[in-house]
C-alpha atoms as a PDB file:
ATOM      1  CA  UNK A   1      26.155  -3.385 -26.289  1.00  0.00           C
ATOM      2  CA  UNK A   2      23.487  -2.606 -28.208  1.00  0.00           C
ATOM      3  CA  UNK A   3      21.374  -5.486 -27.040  1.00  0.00           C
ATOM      4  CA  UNK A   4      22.136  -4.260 -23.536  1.00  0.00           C
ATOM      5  CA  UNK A   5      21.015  -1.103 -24.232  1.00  0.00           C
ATOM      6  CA  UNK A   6      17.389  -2.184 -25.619  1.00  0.00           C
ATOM      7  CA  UNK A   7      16.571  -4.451 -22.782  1.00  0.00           C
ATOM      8  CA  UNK A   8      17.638  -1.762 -20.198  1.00  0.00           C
ATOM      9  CA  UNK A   9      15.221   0.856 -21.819  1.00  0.00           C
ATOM     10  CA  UNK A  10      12.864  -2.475 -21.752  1.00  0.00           C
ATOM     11  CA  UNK A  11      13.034  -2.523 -17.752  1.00  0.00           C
ATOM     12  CA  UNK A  12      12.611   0.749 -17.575  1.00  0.00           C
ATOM     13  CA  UNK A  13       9.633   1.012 -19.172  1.00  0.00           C
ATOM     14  CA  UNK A  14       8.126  -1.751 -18.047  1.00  0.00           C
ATOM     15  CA  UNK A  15       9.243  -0.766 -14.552  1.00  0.00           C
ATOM     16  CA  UNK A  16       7.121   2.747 -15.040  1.00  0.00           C
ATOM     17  CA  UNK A  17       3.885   1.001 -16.788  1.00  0.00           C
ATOM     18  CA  UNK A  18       3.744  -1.978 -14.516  1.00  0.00           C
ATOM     19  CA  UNK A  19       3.620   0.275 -11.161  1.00  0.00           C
ATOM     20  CA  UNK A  20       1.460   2.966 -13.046  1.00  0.00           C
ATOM     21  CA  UNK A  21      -1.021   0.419 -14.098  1.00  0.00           C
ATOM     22  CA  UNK A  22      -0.974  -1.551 -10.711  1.00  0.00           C
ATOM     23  CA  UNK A  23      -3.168   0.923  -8.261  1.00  0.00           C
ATOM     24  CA  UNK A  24      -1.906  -1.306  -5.707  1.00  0.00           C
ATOM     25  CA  UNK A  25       1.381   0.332  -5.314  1.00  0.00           C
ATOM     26  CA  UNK A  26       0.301   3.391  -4.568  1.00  0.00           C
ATOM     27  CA  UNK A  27      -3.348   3.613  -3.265  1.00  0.00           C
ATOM     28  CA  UNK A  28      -2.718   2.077   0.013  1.00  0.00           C
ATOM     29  CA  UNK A  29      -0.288   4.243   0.577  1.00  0.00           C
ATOM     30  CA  UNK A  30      -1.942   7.670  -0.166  1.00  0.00           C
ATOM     31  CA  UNK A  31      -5.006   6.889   2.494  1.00  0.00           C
ATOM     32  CA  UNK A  32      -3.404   5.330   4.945  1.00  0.00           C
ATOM     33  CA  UNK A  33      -1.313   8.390   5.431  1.00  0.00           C
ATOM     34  CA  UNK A  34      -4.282  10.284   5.071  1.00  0.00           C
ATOM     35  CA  UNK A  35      -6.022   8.928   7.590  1.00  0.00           C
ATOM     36  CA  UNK A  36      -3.239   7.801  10.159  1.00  0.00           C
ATOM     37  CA  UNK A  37      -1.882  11.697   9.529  1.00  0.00           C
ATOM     38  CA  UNK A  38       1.730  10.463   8.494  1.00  0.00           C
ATOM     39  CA  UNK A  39       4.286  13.002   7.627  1.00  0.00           C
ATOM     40  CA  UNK A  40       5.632  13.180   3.851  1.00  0.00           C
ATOM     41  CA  UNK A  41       8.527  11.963   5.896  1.00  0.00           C
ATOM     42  CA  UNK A  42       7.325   9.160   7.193  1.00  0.00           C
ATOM     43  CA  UNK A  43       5.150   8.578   3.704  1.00  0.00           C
ATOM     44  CA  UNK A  44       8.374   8.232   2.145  1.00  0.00           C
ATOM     45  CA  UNK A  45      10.111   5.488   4.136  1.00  0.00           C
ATOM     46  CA  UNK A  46       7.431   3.439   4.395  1.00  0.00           C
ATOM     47  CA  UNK A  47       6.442   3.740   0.639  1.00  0.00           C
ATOM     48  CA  UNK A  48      10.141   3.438  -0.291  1.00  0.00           C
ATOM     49  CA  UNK A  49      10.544  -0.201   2.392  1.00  0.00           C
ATOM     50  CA  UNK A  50       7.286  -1.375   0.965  1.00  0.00           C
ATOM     51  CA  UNK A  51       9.186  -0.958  -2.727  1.00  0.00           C
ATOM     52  CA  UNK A  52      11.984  -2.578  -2.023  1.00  0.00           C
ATOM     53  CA  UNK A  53      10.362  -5.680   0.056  1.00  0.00           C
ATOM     54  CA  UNK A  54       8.588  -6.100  -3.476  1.00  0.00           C
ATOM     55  CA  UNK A  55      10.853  -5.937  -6.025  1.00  0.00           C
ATOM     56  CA  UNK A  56      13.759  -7.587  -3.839  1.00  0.00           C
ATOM     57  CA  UNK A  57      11.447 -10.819  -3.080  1.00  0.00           C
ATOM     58  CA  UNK A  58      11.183 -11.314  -7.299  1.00  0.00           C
ATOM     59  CA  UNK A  59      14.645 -10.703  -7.506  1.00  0.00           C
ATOM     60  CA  UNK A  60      15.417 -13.238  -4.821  1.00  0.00           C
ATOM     61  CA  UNK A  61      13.261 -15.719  -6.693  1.00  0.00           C
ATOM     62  CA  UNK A  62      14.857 -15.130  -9.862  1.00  0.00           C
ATOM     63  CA  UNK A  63      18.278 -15.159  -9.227  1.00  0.00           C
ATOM     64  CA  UNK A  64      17.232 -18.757  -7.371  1.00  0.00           C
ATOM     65  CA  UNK A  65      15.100 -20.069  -9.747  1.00  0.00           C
ATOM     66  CA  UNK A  66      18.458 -18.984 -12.352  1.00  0.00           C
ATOM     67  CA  UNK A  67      20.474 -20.445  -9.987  1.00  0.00           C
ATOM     68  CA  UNK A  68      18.582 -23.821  -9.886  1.00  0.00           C
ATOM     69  CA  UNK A  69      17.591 -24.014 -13.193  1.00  0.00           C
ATOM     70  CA  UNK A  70      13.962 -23.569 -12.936  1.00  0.00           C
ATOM     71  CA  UNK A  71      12.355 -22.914 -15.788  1.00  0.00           C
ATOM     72  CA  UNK A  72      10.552 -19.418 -16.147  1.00  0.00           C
ATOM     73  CA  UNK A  73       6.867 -21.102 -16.617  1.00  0.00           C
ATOM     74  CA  UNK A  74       7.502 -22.715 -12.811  1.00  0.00           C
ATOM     75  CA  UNK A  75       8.434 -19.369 -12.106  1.00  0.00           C
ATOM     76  CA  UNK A  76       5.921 -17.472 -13.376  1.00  0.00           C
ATOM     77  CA  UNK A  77       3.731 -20.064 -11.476  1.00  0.00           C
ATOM     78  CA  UNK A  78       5.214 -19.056  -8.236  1.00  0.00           C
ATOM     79  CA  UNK A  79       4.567 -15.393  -8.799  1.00  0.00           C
ATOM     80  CA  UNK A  80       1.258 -15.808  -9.647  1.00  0.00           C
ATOM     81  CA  UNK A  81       0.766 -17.789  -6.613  1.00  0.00           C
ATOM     82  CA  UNK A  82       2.508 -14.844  -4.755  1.00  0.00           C
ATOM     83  CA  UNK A  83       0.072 -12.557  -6.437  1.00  0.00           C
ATOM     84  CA  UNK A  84      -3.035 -14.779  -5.078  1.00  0.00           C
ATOM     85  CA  UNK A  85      -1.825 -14.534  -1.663  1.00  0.00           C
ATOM     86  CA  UNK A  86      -1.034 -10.762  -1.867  1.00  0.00           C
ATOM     87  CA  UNK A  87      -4.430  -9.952  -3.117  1.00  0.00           C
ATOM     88  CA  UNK A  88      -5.976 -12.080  -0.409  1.00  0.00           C
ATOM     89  CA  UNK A  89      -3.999 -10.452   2.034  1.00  0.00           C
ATOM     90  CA  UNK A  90      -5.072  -6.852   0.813  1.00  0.00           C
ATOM     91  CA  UNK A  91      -8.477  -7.921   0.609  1.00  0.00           C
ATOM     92  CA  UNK A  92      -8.570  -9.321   4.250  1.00  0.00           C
ATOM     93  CA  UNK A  93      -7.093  -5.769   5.650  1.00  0.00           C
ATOM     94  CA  UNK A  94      -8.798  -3.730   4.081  1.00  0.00           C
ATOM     95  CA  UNK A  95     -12.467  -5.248   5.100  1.00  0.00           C
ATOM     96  CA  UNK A  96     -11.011  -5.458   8.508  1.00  0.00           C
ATOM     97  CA  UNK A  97     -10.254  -1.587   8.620  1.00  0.00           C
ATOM     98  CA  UNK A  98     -12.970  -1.387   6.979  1.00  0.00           C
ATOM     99  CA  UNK A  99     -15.343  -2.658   9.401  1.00  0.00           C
ATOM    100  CA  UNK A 100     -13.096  -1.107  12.125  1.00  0.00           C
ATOM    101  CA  UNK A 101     -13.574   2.404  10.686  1.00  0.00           C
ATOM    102  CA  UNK A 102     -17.269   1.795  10.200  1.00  0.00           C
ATOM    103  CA  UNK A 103     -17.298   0.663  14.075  1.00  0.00           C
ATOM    104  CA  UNK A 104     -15.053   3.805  15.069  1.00  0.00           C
ATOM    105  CA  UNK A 105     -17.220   6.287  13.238  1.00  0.00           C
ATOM    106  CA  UNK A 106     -20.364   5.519  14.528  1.00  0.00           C
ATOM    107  CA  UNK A 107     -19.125   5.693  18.037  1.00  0.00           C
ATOM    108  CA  UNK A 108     -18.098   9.155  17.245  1.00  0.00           C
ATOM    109  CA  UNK A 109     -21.698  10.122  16.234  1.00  0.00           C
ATOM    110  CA  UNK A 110     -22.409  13.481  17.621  1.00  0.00           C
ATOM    111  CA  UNK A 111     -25.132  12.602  20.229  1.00  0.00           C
ATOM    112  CA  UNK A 112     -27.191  14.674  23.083  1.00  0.00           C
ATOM    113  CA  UNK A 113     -26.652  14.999  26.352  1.00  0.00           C
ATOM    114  CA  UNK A 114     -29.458  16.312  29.433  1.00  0.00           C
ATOM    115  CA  UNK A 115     -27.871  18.280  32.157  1.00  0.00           C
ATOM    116  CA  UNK A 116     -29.763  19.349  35.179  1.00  0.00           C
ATOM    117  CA  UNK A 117     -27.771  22.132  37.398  1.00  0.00           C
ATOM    118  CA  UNK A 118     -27.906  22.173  41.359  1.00  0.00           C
ATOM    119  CA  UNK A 119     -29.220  25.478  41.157  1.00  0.00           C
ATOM    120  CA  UNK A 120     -33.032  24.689  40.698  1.00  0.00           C
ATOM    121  CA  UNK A 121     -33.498  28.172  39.119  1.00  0.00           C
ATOM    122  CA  UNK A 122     -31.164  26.950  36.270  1.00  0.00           C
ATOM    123  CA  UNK A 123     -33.450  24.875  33.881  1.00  0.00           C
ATOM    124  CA  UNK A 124     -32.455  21.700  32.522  1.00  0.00           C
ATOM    125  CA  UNK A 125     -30.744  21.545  29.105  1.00  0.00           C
ATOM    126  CA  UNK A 126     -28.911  19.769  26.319  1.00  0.00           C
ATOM    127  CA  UNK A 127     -25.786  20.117  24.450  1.00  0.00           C
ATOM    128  CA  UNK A 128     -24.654  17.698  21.551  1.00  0.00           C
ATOM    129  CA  UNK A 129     -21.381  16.537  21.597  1.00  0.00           C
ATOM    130  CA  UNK A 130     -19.222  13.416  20.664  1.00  0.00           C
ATOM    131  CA  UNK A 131     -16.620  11.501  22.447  1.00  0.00           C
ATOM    132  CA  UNK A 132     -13.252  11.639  21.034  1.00  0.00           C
ATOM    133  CA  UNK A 133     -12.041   8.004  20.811  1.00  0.00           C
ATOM    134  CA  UNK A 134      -8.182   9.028  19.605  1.00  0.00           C
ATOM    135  CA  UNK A 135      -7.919  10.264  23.484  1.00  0.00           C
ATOM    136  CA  UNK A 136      -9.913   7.654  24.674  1.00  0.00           C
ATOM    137  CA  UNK A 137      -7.872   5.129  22.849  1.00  0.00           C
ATOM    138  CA  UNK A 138      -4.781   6.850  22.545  1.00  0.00           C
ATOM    139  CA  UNK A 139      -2.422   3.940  23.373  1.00  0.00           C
ATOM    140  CA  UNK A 140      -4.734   1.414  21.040  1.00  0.00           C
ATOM    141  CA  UNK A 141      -4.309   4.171  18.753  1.00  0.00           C
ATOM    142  CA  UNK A 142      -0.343   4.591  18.929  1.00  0.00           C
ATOM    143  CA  UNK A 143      -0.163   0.437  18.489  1.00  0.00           C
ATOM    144  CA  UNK A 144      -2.313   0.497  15.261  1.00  0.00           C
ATOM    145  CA  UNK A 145       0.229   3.357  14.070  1.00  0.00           C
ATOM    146  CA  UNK A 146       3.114   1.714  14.568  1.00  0.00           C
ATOM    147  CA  UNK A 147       2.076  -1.792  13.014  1.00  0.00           C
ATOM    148  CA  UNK A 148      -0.063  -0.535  10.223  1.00  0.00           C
ATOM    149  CA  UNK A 149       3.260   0.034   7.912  1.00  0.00           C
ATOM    150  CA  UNK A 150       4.592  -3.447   9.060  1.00  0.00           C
ATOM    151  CA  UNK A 151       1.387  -4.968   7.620  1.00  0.00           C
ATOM    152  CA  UNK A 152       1.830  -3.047   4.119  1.00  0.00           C
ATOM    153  CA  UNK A 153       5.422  -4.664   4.251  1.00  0.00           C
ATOM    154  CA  UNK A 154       4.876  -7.706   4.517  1.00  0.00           C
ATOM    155  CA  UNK A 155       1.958  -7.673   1.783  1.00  0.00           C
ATOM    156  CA  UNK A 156       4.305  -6.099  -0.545  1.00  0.00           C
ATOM    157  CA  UNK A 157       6.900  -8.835   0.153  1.00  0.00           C
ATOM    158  CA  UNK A 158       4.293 -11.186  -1.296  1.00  0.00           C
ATOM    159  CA  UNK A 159       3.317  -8.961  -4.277  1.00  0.00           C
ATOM    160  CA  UNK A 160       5.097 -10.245  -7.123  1.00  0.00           C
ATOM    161  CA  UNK A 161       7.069  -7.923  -9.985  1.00  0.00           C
ATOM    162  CA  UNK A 162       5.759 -10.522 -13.269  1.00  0.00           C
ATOM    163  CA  UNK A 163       7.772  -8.766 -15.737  1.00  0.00           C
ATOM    164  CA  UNK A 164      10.912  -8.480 -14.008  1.00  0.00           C
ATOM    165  CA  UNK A 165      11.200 -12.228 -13.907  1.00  0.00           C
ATOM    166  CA  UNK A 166      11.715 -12.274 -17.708  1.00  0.00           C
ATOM    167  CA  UNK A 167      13.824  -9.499 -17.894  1.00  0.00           C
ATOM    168  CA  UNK A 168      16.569 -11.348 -15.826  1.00  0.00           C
ATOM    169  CA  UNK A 169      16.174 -14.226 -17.808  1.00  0.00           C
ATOM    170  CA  UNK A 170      18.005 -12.689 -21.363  1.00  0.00           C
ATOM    171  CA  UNK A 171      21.001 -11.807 -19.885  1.00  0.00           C
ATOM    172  CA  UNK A 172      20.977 -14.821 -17.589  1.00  0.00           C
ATOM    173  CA  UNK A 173      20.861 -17.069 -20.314  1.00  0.00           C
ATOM    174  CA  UNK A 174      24.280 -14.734 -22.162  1.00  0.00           C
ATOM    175  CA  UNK A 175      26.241 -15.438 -18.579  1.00  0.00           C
ATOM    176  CA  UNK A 176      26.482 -11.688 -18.589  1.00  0.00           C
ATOM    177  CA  UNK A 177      26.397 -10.858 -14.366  1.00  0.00           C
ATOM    178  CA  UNK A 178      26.617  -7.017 -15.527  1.00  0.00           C
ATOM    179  CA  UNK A 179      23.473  -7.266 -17.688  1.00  0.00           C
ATOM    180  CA  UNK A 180      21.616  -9.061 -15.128  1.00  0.00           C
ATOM    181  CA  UNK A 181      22.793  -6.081 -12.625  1.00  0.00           C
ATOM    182  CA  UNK A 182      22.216  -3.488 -14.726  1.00  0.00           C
ATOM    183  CA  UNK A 183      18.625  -4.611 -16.005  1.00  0.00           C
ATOM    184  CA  UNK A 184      17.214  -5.543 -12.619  1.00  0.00           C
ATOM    185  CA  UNK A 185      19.154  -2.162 -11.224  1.00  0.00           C
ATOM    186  CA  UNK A 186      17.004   0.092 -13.894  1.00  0.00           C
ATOM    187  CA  UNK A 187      13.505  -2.068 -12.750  1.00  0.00           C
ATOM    188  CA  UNK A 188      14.196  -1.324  -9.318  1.00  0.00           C
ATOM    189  CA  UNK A 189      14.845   1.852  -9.221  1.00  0.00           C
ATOM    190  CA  UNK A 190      11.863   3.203 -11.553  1.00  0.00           C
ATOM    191  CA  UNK A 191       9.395   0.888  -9.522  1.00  0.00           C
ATOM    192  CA  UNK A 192      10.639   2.453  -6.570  1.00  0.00           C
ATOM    193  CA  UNK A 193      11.005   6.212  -7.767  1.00  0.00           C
ATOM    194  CA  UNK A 194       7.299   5.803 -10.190  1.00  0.00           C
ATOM    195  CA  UNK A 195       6.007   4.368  -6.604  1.00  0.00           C
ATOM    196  CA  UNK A 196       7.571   7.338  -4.658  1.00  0.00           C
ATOM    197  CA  UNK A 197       6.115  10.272  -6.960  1.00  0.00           C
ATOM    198  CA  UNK A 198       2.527   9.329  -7.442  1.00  0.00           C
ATOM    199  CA  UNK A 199       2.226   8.628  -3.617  1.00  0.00           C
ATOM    200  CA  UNK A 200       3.731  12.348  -2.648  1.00  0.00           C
ATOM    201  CA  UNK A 201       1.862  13.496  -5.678  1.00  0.00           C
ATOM    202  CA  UNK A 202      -1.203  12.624  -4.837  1.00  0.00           C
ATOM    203  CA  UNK A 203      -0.924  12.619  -1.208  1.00  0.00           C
ATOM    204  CA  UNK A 204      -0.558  16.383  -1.201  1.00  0.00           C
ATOM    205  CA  UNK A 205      -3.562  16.867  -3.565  1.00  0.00           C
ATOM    206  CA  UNK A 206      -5.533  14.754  -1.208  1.00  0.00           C
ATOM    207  CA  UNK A 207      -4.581  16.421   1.970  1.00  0.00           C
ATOM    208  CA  UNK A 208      -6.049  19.432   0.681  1.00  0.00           C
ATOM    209  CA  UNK A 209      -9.516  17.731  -0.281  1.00  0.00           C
ATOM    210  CA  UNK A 210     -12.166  19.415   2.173  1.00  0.00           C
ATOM    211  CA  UNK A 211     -13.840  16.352   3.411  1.00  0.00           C
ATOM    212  CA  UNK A 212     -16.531  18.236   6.020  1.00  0.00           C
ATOM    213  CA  UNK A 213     -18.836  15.571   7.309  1.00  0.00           C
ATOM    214  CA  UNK A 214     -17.167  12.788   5.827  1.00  0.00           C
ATOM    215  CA  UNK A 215     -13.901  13.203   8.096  1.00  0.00           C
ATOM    216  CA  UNK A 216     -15.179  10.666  10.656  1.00  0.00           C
ATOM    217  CA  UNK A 217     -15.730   8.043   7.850  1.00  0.00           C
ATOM    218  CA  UNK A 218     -11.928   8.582   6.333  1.00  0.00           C
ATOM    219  CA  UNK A 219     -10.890   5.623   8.271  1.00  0.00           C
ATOM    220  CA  UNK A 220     -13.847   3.617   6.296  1.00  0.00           C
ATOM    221  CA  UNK A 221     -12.742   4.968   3.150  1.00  0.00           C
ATOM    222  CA  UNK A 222      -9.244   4.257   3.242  1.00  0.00           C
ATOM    223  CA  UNK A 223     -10.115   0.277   4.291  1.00  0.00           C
ATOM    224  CA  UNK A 224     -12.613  -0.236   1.132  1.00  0.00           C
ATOM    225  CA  UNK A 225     -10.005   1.095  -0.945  1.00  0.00           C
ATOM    226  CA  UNK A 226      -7.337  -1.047  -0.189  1.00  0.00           C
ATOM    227  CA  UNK A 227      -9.998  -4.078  -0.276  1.00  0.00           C
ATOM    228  CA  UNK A 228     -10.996  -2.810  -3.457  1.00  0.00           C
ATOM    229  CA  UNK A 229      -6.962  -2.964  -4.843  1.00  0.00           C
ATOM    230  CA  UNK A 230      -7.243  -6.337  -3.356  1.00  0.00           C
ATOM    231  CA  UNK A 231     -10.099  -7.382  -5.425  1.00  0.00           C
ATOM    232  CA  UNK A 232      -8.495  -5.798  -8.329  1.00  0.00           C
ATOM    233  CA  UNK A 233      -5.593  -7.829  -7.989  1.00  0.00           C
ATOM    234  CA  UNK A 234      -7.282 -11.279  -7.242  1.00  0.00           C
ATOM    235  CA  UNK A 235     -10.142 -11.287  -9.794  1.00  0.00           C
ATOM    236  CA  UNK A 236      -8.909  -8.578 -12.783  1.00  0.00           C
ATOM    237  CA  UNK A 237      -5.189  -9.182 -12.771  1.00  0.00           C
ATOM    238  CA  UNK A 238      -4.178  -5.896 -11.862  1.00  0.00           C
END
């Protein structure tokens, strides 16, 4: 019982530290629904499905890798390979919003115009203005929307939980199916709730950030910093 009890404060704190520590569970998160204007509704499901797709795929792994006697070095292996691919796959969208938001804010430059009236008493003049591109593209727009949370799925599915792999391994190796429930139980749900609270945290501290002149680069922004949890992932071991 006792035992029980220390490993279970174990996941738990390695369940906080491990998302706390890991930028990547959050950040992406916090700009895209800055920039795609999601509701803290909306924030929250997709947050919470990316959360689960994440630590459910390790816990798939480990309960087969248990199941099939792999050893945990072939399955810490497999998770790092996992974490490769994840990284890559941050890295590759966020250049490519990136580069789209760097494309969609210079066509929304503010740029002149030269009118000349029928009336030739009227004299010829200029107004600035800039084309709107979310009306112009309002369907393009709408598609983006709806896929952009399907895409942060699917990268979480790849994005590997290390430490919960050897936390299913103690009570694995006692036969104990309660330990192994209750220890990967207390992981998930502190991944999933630390996860939830920093991105409504800090999602309604950003919303309030005045961003002036900036605003038409937000879409920019938000791509370089998911590249940049990418990178963090793939080359510091974040």
């Amino acid at each position: 019982m006792y035992e029980l009890t220390v490993i279970t404060i174990t996941a738990a704190s390695i369940g906080l530290f491990h998302t706390l520590l890991g930028p990547d569970h959050y950040l992406p998160f916090i700009v895209m629904a800055r920039v795609r204007k999601w509701s803290l509704v909306r924030t929250t499901w997709i947050t919470v499905l990316c959360g689960i797709g994440h630590v459910l795929s390790s816990v798939i792994l480990g309960i087969t890798g248990i199941a099939l006697g792999v050893t945990i070095n072939k399955l810490g292996a497999i998770e790092s390979f996992r974490g490769d691919i994840a990284g890559w796959l941050l890295i590759a969208f966020g250049g490519g919003y990136l580069i789209w938001g760097l494309f969609r804010a210079r066509k929304n430059l503010p740029h002149k115009h030269w009118h000349a009236h029928g009336d030739v008493s009227m004299p010829i003049h200029k107004h600035k203005h800039k084309h709107n591109q979310d009306q112009l593209h309002k369907h393009k727009a709408e598609q983006a929307k709806n896929l952009t949370p399907w895409i942060l799925f699917t990268i979480f599915v790849f994005g590997p939980c290390e430490p919960l792999i050897p936390l299913m391994m103690y009570p694995a190796s006692r036969s104990s199916v309660f330990a192994l429930a209750q220890v990967t139980g207390v992981f998930f749900l502190v991944t999933i709730a630390t996860m939830l609270s920093i991105v409504i945290l800090l999602s309604l501290g950003v919303n309030l950030l005045p961003l002036g002149r900036l605003e038409r680069y937000t879409h920019a922004l938000a791509g370089a910093t998911i590249c940049l949890c990418g990178i963090a992932i793939r080359f510091l071991g974040l």
